[in-house]
Protein backbone atom coordinates (compact mmCIF):
# COMPACT_ATOMS: atom_id res chain seq x y z
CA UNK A 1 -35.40 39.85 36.96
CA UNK A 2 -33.94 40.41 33.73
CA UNK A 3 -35.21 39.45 29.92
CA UNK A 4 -31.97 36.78 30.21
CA UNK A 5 -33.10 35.68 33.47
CA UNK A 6 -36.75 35.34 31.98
CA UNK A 7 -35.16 33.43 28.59
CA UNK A 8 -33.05 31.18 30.32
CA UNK A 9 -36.56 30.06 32.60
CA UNK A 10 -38.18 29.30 29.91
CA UNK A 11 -35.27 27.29 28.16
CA UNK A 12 -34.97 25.25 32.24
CA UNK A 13 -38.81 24.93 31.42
CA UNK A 14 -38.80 23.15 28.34
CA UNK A 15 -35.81 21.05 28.73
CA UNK A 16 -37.82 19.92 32.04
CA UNK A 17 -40.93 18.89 30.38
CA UNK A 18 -39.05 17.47 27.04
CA UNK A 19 -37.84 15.16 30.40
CA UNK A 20 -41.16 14.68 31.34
CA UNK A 21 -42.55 13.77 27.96
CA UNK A 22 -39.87 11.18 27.88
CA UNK A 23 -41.24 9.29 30.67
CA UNK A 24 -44.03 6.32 30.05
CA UNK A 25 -47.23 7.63 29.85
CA UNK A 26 -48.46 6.17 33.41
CA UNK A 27 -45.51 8.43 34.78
CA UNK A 28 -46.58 11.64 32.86
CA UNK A 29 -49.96 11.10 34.37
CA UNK A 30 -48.98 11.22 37.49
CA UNK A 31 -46.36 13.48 37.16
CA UNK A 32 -48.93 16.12 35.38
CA UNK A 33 -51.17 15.21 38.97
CA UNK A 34 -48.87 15.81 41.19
CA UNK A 35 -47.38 19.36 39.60
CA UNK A 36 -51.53 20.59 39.47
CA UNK A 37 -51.62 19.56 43.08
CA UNK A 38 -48.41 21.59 43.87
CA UNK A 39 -49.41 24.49 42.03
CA UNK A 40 -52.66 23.92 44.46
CA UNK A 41 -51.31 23.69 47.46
CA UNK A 42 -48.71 26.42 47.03
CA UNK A 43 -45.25 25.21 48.61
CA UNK A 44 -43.18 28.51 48.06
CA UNK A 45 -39.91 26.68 47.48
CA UNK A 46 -41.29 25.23 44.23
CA UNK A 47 -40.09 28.36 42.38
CA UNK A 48 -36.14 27.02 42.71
CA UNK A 49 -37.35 23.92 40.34
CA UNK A 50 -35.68 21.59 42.60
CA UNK A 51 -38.44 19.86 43.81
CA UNK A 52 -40.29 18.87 40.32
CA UNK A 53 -36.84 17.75 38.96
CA UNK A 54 -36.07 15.76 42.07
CA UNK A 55 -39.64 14.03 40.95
CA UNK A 56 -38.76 13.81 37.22
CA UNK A 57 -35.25 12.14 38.11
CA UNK A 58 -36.48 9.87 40.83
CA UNK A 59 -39.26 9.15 38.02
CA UNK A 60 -36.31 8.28 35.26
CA UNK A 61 -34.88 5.91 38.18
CA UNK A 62 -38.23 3.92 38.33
CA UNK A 63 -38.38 3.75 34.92
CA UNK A 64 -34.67 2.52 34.53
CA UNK A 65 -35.18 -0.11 37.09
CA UNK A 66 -38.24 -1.32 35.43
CA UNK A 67 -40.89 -0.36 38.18
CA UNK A 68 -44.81 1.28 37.60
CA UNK A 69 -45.10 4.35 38.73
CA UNK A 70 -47.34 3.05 41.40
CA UNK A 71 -45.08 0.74 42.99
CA UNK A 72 -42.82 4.00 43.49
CA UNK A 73 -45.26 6.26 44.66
CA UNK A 74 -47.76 3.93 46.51
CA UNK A 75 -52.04 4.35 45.61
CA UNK A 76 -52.48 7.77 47.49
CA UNK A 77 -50.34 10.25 44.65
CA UNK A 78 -52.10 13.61 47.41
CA UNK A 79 -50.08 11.58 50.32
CA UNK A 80 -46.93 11.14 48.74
CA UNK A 81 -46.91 15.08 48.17
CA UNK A 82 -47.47 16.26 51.19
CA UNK A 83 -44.80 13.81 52.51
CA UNK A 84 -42.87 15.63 49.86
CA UNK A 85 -43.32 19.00 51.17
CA UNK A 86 -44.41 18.37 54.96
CA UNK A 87 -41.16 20.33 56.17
CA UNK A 88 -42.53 22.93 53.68
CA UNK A 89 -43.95 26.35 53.66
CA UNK A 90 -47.13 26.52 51.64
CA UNK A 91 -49.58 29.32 50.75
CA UNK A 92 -51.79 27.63 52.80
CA UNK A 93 -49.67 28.42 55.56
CA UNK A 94 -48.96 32.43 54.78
CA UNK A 95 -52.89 32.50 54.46
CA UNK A 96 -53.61 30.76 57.82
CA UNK A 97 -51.16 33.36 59.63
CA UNK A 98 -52.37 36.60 57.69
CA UNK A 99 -56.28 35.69 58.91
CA UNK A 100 -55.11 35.25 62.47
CA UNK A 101 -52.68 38.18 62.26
CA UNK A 102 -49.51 36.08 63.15
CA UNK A 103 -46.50 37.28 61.14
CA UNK A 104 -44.30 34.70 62.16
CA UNK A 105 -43.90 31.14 60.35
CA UNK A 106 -46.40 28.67 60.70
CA UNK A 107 -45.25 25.52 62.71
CA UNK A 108 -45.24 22.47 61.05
C-alpha cells in the first residue's frame, strides 16, 4: 500500500462520515452503534467500505422517505447486524478455527 493509496483512504473516509454527519441525529446514533459493533465483531470484508456505505445510503433512503431510523432497522440495532453480515466471515470466526486448529473456513 502506497502513500496515494493511504491519501485517497482517508479522503473515502471523510467524504463517508461528512455523509454520515448529514444524517438526523437519531440516524448518526445508530449509525455510530452499529460501526462500534462491527469494529467488535470483526467481519473481514468491512475493509472494502461497502458494507458501512450500503448502511449510510440505505440510511439517506429512510431519511428521504420520511421514516425513523427505528422503523427501518426494527428495536434490536445487534440483530439487524448480524443479519447484515450472517453470510460473513468474522474474527470471531478465524479465532474459533485457530483454537481448535482447523485451517479451513468456519461454516456458517
Amino acid at each position: 500500500m502506497g502513500i496515494q493509496d493511504i491519501i485517497e483512504g482517508k479522503k473515502q473516509w471523510r467524504s463517508h462520515m461528512a455523509r454520515v454527519k448529514a444524517l438526523p441525529p437519531d440516524y448518526q446514533i445508530v449509525y455510530k452503534e452499529m460501526q462500534k459493533y462491527f469494529f467488535k465483531v470483526g467481519p473481514t470484508d468491512l475493509t472494502d467500505g461497502t458494507l458501512l456505505s450500503g448502511i449510510v445510503e440505505f440510511f439517506e433512503e429512510g431519511v428521504t422517505a420520511g421514516k425513523g431510523v427505528l422503523e427501518l432497522i426494527g428495536n434490536d440495532v445487534a440483530a439487524f447486524c448480524d443479519d447484515l453480515i450472517k453470510d460473513s466471515r468474522t474474527n470471531a470466526d478465524i479465532y474459533q478455527e485457530s483454537i481448535s486448529g482447523n485451517s479451513g473456513t468456519a461454516e456458517k
